[in-house]
Protein backbone atom coordinates (compact mmCIF):
# COMPACT_ATOMS: atom_id res chain seq x y z
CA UNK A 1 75.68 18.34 71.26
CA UNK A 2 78.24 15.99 69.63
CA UNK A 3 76.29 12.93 71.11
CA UNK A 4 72.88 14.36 69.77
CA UNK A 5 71.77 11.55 67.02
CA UNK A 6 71.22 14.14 64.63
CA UNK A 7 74.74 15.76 64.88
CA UNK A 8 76.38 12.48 64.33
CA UNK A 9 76.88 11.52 60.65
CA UNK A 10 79.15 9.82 59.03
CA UNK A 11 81.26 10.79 56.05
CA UNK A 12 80.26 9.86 53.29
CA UNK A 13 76.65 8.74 53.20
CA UNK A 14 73.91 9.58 51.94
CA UNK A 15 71.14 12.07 52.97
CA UNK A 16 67.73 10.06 52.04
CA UNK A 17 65.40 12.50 50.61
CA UNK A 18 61.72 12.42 51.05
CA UNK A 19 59.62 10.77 47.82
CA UNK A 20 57.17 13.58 48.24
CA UNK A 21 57.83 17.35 49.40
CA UNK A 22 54.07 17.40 50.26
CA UNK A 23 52.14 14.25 49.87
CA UNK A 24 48.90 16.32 51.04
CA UNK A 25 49.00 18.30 47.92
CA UNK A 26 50.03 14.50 45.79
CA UNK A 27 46.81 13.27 47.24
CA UNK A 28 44.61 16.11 46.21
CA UNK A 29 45.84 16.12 43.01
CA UNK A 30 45.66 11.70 42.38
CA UNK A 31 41.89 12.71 43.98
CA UNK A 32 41.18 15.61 41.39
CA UNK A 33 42.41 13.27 38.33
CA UNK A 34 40.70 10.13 39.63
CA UNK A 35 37.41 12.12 39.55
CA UNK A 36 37.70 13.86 36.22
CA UNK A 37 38.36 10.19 34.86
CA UNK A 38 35.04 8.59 36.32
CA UNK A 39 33.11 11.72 35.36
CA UNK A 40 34.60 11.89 31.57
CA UNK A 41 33.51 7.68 31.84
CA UNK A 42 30.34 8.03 32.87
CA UNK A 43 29.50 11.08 30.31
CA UNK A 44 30.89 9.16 27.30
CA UNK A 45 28.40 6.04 28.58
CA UNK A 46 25.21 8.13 28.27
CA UNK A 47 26.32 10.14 25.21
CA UNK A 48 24.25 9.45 22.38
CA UNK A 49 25.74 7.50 19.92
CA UNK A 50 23.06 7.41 17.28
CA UNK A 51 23.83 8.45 13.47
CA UNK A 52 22.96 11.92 12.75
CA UNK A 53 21.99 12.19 9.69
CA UNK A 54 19.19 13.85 7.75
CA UNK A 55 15.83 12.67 9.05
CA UNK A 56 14.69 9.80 6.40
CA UNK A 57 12.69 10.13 3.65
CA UNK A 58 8.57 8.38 3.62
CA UNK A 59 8.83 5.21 1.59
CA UNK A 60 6.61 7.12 -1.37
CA UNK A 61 9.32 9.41 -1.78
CA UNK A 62 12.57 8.38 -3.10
CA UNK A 63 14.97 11.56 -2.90
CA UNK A 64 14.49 15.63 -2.87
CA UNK A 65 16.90 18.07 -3.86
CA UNK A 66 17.97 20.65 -2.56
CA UNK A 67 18.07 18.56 0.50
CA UNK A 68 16.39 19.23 3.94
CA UNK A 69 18.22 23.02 5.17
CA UNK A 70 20.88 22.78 2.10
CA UNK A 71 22.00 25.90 0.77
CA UNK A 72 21.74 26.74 -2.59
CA UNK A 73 21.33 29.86 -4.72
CA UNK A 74 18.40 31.41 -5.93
CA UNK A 75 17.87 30.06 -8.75
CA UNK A 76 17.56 26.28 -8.25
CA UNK A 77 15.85 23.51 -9.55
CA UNK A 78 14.12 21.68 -6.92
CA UNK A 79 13.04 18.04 -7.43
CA UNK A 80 11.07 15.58 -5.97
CA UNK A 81 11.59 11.89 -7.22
CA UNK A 82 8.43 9.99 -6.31
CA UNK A 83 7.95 5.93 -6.26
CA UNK A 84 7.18 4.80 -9.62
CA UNK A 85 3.37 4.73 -9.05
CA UNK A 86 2.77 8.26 -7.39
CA UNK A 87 2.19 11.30 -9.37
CA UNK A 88 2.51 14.74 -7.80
CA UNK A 89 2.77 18.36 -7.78
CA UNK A 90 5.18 21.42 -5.65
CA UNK A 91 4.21 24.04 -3.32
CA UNK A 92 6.87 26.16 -3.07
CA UNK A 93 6.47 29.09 -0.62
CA UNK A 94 3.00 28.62 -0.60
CA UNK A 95 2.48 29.02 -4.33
CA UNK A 96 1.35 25.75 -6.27
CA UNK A 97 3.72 25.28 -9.60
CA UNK A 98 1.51 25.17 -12.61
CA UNK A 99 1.26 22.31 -14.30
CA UNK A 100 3.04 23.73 -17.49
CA UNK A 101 6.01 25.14 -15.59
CA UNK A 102 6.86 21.58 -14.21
CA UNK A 103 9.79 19.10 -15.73
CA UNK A 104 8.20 15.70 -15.44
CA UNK A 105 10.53 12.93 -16.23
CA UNK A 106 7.88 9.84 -16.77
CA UNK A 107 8.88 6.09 -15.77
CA UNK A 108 10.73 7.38 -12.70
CA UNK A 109 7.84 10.01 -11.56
CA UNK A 110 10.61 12.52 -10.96
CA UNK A 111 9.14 16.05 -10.90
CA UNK A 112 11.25 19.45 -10.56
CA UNK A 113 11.11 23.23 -11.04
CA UNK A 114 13.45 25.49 -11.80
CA UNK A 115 12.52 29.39 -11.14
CA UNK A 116 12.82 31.88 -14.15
CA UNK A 117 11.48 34.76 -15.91
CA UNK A 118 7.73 34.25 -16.83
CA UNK A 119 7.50 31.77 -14.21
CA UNK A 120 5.17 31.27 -10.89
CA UNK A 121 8.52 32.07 -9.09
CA UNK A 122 10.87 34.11 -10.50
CA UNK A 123 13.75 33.36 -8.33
CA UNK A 124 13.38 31.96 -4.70
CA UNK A 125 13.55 34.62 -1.92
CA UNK A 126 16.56 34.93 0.11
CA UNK A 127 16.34 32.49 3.48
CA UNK A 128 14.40 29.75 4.07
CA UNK A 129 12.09 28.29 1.23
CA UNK A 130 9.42 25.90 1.87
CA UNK A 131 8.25 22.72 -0.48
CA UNK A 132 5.71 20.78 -0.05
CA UNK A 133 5.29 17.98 -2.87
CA UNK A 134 1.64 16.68 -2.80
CA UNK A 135 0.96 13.31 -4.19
CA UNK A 136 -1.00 10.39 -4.94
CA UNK A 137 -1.60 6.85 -6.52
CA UNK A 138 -2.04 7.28 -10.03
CA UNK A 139 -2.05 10.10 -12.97
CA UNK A 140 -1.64 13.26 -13.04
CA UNK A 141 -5.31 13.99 -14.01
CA UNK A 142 -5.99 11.80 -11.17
CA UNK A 143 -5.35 14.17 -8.66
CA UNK A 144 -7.90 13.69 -5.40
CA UNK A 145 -9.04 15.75 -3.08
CA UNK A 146 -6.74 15.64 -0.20
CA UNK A 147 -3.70 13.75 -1.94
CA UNK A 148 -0.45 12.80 0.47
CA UNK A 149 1.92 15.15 1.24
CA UNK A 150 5.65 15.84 2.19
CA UNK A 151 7.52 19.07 2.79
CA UNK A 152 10.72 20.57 3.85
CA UNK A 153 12.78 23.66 3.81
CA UNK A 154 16.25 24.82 2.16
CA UNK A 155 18.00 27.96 2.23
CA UNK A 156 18.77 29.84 -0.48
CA UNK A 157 21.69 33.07 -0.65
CA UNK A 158 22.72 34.82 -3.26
C-alpha cells in the first residue's frame, strides 16, 4: 500500500481543502437570495408611490377644522372657511346650527360653531361627528333651495 497514490505524501505540504463543504446546499441558498431580490424588485416597482394625504378640498372651500377623521374633544369649534363669495351654513350630526349660534367672520366668509350650554349642540357625542357645510353664491339671506354642499367626519373623545 506504500505505492498507492494516496499513501504517498510528502512532508511538508499542504493538504488543499475544498472551497465549499457542500456546494449543493451554496447553490440553494445563492438561488433562495437571488429570488427574494427579484421579488422585493418587482414589488417595490408596482408599489404605489402616490402622496397620501388628506383627500383635497372643492375649490369653494378653502379649509375645515377639525380636519377630515381628526380627533378632538368634545367641545370643539368647528369651522368652515368658504371662498370669499360663498355664504353658508353647518349640519352637524344632522342638526342645522341656527343662525344666531354661528361665528361669522365677514370678508373671509369663515363660519364656525362651537358647542355649549343653551346651544343646538351641547357638546358633540363621543365617536364620529358628521358636518356638512351647505353653501352658495351670495348672502346669507340669499340662501336657495338646494344650495352646494360639502361634508366630512371627525372624531371626538373625551
Amino acid at each position: 500500500m506504500a505505492d498507492s497514490p494516496t499513501a504517498v505524501r510528502t512532508a511538508g505540504a499542504p493538504t488543499r481543502r475544498k472551497l465549499f463543504k457542500h456546494p449543493g446546499r451554496v447553490a440553494v441558498v445563492a438561488i433562495a437570495l437571488l429570488v427574494v431580490f427579484n421579488l422585493g424588485i418587482v414589488l417595490l416597482n408596482q408599489s404605489d408611490s402616490t402622496p397620501s394625504g388628506p383627500a383635497a378640498l372643492p375649490a369653494d372651500i378653502e379649509a375645515v377644522s377639525p380636519a377630515p377623521n381628526e380627533l378632538t374633544g368634545l367641545v370643539d369649534t368647528v369651522t368652515v372657511d368658504l371662498a370669499d363669495r360663498y355664504s353658508g351654513v353647518l349640519v352637524i350630526d344632522g342638526v342645522e346650527i341656527p343662525e344666531d349660534e354661528l361665528d361669522r367672520v365677514v370678508g373671509i366668509q369663515q363660519v364656525s360653531f362651537r358647542p355649549g350650554p343653551d346651544k343646538a349642540i351641547s357638546r358633540f357625542r363621543a365617536g364620529v361627528n358628521d358636518v356638512v357645510v351647505k353653501y352658495w353664491n351670495g348672502r346669507v339671506q340669499d340662501r336657495p333651495a338646494k344650495p352646494f354642499s360639502y361634508s366630512w367626519q371627525f372624531r371626538a373623545s373625551a
